[in-house]
N, C-alpha and C. Protein backbone atom coordinates (compact mmCIF):
# COMPACT_ATOMS: atom_id res chain seq x y z
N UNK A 1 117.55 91.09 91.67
CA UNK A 1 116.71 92.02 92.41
C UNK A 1 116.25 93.16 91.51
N UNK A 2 117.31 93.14 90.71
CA UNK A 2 116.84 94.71 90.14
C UNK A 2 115.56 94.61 88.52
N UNK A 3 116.16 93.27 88.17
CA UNK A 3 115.18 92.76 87.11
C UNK A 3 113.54 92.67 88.01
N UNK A 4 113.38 92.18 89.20
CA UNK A 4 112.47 92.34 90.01
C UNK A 4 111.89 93.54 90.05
N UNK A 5 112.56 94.40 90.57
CA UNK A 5 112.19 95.88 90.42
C UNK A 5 111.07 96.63 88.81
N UNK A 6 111.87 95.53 88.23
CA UNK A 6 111.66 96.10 86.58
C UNK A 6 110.47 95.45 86.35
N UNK A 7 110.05 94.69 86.14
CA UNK A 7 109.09 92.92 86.61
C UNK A 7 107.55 94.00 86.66
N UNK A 8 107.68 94.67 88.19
CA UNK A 8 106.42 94.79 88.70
C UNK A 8 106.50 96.94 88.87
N UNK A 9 107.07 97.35 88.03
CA UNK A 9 106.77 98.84 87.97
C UNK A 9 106.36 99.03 87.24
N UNK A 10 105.85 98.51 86.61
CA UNK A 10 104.35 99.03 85.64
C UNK A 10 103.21 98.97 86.38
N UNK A 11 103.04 98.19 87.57
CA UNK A 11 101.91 98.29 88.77
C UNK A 11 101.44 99.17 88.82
N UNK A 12 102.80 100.17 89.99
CA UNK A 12 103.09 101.15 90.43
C UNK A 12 102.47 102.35 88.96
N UNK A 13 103.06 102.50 88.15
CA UNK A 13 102.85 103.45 86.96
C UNK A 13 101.37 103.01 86.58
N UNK A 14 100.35 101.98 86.35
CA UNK A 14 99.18 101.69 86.00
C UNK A 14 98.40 102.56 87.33
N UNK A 15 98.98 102.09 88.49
CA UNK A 15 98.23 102.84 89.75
C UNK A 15 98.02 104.19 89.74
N UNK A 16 99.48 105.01 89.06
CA UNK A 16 99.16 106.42 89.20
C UNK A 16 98.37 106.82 88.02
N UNK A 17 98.42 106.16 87.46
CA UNK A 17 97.33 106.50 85.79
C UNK A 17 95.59 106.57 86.37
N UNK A 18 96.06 105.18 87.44
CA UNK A 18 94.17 104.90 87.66
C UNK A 18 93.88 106.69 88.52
N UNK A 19 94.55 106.56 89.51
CA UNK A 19 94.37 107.59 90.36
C UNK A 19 94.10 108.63 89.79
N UNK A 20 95.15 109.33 88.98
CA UNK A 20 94.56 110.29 88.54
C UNK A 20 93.30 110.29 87.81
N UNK A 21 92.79 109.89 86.96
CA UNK A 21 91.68 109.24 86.19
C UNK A 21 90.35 109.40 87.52
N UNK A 22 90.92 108.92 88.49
CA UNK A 22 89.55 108.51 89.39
C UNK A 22 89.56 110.01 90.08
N UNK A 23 90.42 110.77 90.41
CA UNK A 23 90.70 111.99 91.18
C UNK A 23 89.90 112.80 90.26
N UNK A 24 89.89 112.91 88.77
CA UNK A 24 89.31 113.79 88.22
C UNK A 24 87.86 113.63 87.70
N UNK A 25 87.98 112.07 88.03
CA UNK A 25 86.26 111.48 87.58
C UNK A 25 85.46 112.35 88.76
N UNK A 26 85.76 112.39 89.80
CA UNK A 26 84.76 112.98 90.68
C UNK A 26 85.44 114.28 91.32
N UNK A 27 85.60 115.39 91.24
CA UNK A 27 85.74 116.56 90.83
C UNK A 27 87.26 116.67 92.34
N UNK A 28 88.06 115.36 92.70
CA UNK A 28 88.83 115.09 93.16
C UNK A 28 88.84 114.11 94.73
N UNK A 29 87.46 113.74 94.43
CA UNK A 29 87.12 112.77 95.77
C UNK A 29 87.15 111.47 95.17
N UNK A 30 87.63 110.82 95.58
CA UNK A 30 87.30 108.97 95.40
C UNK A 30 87.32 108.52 96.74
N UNK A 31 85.64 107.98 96.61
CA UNK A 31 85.70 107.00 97.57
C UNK A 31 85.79 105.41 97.21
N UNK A 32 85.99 105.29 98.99
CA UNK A 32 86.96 103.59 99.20
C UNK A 32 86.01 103.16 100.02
N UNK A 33 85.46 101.90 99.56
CA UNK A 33 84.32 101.20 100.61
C UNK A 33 84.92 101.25 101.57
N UNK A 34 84.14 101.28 103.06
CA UNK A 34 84.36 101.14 104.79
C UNK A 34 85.72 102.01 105.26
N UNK A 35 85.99 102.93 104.13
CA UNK A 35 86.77 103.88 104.62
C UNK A 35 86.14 104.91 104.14
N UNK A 36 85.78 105.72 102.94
CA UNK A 36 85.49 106.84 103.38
C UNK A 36 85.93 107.67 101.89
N UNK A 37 85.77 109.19 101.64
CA UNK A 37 86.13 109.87 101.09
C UNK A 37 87.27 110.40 101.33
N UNK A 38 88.31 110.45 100.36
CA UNK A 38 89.65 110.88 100.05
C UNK A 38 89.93 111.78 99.26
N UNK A 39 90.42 113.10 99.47
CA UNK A 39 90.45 113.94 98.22
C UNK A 39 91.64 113.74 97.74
N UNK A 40 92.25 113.65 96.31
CA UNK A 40 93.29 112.94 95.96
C UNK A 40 93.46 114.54 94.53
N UNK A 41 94.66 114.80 94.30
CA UNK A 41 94.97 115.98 93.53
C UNK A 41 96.08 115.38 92.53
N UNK A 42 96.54 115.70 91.46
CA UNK A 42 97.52 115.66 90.91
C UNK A 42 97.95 117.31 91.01
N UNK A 43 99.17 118.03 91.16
CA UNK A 43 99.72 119.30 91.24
C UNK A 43 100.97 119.25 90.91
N UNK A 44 101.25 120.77 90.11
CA UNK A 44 102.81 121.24 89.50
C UNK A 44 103.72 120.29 89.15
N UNK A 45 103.18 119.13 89.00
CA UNK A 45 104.85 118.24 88.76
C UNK A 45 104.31 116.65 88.10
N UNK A 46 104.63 115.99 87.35
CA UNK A 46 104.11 114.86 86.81
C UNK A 46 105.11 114.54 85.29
N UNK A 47 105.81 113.38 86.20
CA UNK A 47 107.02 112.82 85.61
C UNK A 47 106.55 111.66 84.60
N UNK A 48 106.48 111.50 83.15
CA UNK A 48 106.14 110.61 82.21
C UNK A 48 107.49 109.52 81.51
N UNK A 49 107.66 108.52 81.33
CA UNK A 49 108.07 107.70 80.56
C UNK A 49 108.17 106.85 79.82
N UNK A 50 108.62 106.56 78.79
CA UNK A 50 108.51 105.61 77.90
C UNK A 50 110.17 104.40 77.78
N UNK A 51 110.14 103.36 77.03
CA UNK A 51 111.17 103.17 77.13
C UNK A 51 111.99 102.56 78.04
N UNK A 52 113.11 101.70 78.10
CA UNK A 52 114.32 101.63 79.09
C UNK A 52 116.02 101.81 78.67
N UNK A 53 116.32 102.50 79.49
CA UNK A 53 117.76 102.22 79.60
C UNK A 53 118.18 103.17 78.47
N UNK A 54 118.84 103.25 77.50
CA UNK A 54 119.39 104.73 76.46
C UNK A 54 118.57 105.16 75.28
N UNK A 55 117.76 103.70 75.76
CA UNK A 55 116.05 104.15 74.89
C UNK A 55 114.84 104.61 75.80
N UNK A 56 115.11 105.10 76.49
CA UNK A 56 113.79 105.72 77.54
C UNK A 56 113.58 107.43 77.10
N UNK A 57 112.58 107.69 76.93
CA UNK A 57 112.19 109.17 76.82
C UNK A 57 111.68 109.46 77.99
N UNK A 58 111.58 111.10 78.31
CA UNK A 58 111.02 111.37 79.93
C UNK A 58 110.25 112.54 79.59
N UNK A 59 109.13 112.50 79.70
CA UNK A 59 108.45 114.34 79.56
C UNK A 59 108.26 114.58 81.14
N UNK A 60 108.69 115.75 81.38
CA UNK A 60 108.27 116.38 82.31
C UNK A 60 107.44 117.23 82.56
N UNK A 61 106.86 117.56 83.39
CA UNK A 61 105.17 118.85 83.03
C UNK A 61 105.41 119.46 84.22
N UNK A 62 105.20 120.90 84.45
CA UNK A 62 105.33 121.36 85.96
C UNK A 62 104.92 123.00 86.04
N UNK A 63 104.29 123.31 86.77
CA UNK A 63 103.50 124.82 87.06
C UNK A 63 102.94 125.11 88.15
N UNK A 64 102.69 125.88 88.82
CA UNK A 64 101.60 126.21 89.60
C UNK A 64 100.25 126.42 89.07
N UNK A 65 100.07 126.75 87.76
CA UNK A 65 98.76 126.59 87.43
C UNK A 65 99.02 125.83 86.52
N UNK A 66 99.52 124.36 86.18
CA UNK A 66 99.39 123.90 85.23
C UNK A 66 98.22 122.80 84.96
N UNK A 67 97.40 122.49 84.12
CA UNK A 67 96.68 121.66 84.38
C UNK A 67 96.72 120.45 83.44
N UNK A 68 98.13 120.07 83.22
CA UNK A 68 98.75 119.17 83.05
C UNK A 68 97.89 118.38 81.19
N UNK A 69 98.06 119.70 80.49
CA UNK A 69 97.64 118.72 79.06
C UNK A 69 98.23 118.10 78.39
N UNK A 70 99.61 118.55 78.83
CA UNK A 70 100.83 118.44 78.25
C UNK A 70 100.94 116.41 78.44
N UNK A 71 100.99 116.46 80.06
CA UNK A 71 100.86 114.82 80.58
C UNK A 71 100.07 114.06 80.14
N UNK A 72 98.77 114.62 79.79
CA UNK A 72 97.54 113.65 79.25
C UNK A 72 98.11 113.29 77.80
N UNK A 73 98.50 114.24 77.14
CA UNK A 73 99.06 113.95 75.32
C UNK A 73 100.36 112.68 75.80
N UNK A 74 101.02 113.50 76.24
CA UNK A 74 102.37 112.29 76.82
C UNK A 74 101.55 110.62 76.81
N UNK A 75 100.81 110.66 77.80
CA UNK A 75 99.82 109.58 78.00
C UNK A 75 99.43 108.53 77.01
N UNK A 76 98.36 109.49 76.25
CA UNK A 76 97.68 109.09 75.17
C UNK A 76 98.96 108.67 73.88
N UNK A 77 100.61 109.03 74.50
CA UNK A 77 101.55 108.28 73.02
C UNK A 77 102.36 107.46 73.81
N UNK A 78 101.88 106.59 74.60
CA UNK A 78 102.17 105.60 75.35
C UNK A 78 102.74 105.63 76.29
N UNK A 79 103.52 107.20 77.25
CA UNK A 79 104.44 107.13 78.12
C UNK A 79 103.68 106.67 79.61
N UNK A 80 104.19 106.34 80.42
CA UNK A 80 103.85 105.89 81.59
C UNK A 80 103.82 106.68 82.96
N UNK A 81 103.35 106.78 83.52
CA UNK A 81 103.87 108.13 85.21
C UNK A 81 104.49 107.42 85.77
N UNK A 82 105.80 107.82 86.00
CA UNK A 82 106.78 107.26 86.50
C UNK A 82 106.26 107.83 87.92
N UNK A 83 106.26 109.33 88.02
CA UNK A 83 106.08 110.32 89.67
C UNK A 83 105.10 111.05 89.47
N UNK A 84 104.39 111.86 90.54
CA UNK A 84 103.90 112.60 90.53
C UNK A 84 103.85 113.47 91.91
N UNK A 85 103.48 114.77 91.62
CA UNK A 85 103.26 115.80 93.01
C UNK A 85 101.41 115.54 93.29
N UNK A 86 101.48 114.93 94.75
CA UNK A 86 100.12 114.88 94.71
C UNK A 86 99.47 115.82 95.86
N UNK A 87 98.07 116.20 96.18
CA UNK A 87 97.77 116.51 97.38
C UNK A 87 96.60 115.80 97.78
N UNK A 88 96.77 114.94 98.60
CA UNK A 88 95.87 114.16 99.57
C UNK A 88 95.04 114.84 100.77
N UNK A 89 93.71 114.38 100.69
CA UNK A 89 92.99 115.16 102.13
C UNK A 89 92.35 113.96 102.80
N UNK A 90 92.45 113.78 104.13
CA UNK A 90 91.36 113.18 105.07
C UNK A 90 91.07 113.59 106.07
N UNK A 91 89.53 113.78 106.14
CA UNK A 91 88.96 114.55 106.84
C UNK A 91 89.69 116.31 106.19
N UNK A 92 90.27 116.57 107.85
CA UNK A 92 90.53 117.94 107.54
C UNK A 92 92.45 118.46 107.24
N UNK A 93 92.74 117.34 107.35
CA UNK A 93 93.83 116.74 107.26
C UNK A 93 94.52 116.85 106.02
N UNK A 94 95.25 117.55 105.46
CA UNK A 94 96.14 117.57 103.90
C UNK A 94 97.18 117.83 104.03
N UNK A 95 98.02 116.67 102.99
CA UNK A 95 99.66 116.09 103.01
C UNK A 95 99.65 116.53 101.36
N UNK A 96 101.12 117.01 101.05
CA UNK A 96 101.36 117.21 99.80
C UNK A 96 103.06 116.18 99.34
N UNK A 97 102.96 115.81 98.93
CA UNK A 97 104.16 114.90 98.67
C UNK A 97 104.40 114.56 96.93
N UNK A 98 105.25 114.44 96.61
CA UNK A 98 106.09 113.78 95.71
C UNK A 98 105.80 112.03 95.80
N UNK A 99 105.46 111.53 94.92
CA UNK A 99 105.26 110.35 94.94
C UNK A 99 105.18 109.34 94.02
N UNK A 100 106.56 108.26 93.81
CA UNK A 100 107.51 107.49 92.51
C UNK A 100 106.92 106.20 92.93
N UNK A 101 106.40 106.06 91.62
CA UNK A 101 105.65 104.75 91.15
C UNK A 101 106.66 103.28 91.03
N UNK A 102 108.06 103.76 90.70
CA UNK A 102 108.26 102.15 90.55
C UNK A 102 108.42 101.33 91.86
N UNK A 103 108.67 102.19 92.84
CA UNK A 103 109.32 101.53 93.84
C UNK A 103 108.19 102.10 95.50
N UNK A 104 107.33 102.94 94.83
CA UNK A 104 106.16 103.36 95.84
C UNK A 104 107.17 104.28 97.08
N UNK A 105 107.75 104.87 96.77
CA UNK A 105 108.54 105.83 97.24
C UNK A 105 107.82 107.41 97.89
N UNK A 106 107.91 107.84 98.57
CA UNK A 106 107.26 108.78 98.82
C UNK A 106 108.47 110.20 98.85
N UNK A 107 108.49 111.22 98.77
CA UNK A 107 109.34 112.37 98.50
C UNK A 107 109.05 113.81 98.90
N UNK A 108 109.61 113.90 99.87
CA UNK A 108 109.37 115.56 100.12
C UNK A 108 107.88 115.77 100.24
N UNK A 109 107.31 115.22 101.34
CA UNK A 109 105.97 115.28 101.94
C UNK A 109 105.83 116.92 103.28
N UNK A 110 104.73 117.06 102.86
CA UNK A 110 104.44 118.15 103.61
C UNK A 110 103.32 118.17 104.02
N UNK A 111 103.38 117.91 105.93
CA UNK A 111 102.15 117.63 106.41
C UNK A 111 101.39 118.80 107.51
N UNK A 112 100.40 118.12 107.32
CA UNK A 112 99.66 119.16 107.86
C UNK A 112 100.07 119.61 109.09
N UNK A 113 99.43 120.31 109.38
CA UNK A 113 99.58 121.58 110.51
C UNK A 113 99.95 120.98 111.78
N UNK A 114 100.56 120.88 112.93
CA UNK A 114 100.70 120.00 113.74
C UNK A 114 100.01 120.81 114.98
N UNK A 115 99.41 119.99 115.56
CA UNK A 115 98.23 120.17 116.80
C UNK A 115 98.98 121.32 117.70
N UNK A 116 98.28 122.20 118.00
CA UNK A 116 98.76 123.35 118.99
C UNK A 116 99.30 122.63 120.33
N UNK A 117 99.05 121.69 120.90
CA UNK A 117 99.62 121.19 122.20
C UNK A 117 101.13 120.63 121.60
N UNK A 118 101.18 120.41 120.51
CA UNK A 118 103.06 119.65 120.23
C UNK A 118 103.52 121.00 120.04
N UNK A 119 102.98 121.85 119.69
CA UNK A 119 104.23 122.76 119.46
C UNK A 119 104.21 123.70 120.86
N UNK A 120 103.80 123.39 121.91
CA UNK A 120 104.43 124.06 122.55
C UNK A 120 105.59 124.08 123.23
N UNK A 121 106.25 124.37 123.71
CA UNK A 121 108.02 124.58 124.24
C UNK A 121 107.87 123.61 125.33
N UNK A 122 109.03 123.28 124.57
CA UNK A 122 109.31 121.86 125.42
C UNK A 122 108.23 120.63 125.52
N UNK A 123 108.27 120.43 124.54
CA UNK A 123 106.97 119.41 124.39
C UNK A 123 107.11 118.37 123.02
N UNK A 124 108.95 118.78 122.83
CA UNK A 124 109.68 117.99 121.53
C UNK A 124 108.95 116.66 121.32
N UNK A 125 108.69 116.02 122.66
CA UNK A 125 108.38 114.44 122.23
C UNK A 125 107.01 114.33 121.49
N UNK A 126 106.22 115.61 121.89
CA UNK A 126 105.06 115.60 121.40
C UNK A 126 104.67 115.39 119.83
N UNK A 127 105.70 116.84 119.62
CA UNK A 127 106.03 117.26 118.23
C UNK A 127 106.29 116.07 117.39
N UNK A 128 107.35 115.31 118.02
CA UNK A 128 107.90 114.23 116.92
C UNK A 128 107.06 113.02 117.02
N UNK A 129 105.50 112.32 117.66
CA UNK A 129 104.89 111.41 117.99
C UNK A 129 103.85 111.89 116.94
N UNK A 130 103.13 113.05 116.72
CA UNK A 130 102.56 113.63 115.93
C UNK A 130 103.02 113.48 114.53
N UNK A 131 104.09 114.02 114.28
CA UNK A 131 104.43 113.90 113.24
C UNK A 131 104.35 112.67 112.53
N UNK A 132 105.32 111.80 113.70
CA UNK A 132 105.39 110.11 112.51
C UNK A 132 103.47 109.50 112.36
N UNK A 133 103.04 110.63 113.26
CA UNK A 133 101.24 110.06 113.41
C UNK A 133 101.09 110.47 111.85
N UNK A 134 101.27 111.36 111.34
CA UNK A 134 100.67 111.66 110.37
C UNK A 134 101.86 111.51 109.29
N UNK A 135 102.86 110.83 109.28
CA UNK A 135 103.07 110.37 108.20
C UNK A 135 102.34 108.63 108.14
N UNK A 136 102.56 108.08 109.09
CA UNK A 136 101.75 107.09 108.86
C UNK A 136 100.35 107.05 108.17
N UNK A 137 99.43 108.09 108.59
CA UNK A 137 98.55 108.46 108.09
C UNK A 137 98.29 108.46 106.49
N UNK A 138 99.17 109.14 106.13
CA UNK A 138 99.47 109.39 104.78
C UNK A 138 99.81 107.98 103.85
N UNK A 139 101.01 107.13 104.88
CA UNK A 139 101.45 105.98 103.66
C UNK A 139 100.08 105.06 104.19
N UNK A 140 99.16 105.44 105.22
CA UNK A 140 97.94 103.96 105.15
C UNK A 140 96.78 104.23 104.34
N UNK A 141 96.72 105.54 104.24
CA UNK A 141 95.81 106.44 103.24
C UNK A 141 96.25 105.80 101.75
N UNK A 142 97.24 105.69 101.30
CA UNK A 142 97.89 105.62 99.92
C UNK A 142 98.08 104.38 99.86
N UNK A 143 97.79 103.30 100.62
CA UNK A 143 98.37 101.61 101.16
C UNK A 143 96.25 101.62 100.70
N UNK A 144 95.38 102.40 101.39
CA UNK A 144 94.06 102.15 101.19
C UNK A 144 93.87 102.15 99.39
N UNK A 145 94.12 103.33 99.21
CA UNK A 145 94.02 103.64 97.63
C UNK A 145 94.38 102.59 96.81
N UNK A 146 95.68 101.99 96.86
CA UNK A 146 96.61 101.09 96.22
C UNK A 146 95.48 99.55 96.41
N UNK A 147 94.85 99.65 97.81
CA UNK A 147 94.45 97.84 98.03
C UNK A 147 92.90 98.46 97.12
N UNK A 148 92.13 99.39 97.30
CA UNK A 148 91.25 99.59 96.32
C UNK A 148 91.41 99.23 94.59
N UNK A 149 92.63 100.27 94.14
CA UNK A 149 93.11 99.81 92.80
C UNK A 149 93.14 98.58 92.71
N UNK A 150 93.97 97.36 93.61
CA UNK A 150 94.21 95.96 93.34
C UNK A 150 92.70 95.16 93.18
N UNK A 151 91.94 95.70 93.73
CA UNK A 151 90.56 94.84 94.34
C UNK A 151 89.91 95.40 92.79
N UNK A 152 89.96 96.40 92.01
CA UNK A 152 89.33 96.81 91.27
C UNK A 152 90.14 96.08 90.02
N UNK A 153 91.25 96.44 89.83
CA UNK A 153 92.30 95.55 88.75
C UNK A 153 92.09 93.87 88.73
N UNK A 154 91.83 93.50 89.37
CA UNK A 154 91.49 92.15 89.85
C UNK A 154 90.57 91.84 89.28
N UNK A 155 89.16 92.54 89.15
CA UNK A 155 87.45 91.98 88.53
C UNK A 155 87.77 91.76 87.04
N UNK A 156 86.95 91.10 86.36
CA UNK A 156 86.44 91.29 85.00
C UNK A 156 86.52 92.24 84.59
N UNK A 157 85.66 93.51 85.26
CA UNK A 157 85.28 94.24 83.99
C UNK A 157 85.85 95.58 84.37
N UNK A 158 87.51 95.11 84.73
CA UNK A 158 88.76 95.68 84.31
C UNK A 158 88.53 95.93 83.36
N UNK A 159 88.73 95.04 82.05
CA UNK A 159 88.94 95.73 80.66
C UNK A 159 87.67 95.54 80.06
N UNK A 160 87.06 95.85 80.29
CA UNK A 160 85.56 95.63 79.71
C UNK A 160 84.62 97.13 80.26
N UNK A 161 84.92 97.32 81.69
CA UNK A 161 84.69 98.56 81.77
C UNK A 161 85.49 99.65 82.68
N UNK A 162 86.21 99.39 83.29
CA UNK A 162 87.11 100.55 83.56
C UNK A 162 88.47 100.92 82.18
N UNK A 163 89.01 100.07 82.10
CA UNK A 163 89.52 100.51 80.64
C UNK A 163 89.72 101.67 79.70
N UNK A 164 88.25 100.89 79.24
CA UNK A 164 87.52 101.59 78.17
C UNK A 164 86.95 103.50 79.16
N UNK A 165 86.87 103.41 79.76
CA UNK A 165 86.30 104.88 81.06
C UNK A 165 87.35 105.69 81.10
N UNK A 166 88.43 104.59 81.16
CA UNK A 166 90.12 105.71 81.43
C UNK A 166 90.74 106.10 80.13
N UNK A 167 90.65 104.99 79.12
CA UNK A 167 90.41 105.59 77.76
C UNK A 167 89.91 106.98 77.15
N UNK A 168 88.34 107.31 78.09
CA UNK A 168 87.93 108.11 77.36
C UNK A 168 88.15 109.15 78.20
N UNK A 169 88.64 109.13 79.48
CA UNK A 169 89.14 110.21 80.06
C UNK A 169 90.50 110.98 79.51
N UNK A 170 91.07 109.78 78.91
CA UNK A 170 92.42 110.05 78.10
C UNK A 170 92.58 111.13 77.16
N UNK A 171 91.29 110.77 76.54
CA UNK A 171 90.99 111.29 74.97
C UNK A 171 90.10 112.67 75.31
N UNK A 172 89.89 112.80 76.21
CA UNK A 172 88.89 114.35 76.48
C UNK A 172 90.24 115.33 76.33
């Protein structure tokens, strides 16, 4: 199982590479055919690796204003995004979460504002129907992103022309 694990987390780590790449290609919107515009962020935190096991290196990068050059160099000397702190928007809607590539893990999510009718007193069931509403939200939002990446990883001109695009986003 665990060689399994090992097998297919470079997916996961290729995915958060694309994302970010595509988050910053368009000044943090990527859109997804028949769904829509997504604002997608990388923020304060972005976990890099190289390596396995007592040969693995780890850079870590983290700020409130950091704008992560540190991660892009990491990048560009082969390490991989293991995690990252992201902030997601739909519609009017924004979730901030922690989010680990090998295993598509999600971490310490923070969601949006919850509708004035759940929070009123005594209205617990409300509160907590809402809530799992919008975490769902969040992992079908990131389940959309992920089946986009696959549909895009999938064509030809994968390495012929996205590649070579994330390449040079690398190198800016």
């Amino acid at each position: 199982m665990n060689s399994l694990k090992t097998d297919i987390s470079f997916l996961g780590r290729e995915f958060l590479t694309w994302l970010w790449f595509k988050s910053e290609e368009r000044d943090s919107i990527i859109m997804i055919p028949d769904v829509g515009d997504i604002s997608v962020s990388f923020v304060r935190r972005i976990v890099l690796e190289s390596g396995e096991g007592q040969y693995s290196e780890t850079v870590v990068c983290h700020g409130y204003h950091a704008d992560l050059r540190e991660a892009k160099a990491a990048l560009r000397e082969g390490k991989k995004i293991k995690e990252a702190r992201l902030r997601m928007g739909v519609g009017a809607e924004e979730w901030e979460f922690t989010f680990k590539a090998d295993d598509f893990q999600f971490q310490s999510m923070k969601l949006p504002t919850i509708m004035k009718f759940a929070e009123e007193e005594g209205n617990a069931e409300g509160r907590i129907l809402e809530r799992i509403y919008l975490v769902e939200t969040a992992m079908r939002t990131m389940e959309q992103l992920f089946s986009f990446f696959l549909n895009k990883r999938r064509l030809p001109e994968w390495l012929s022309e996205e590649i070579p695009r994330i390449q040079h986003w690398m190198n800016r």
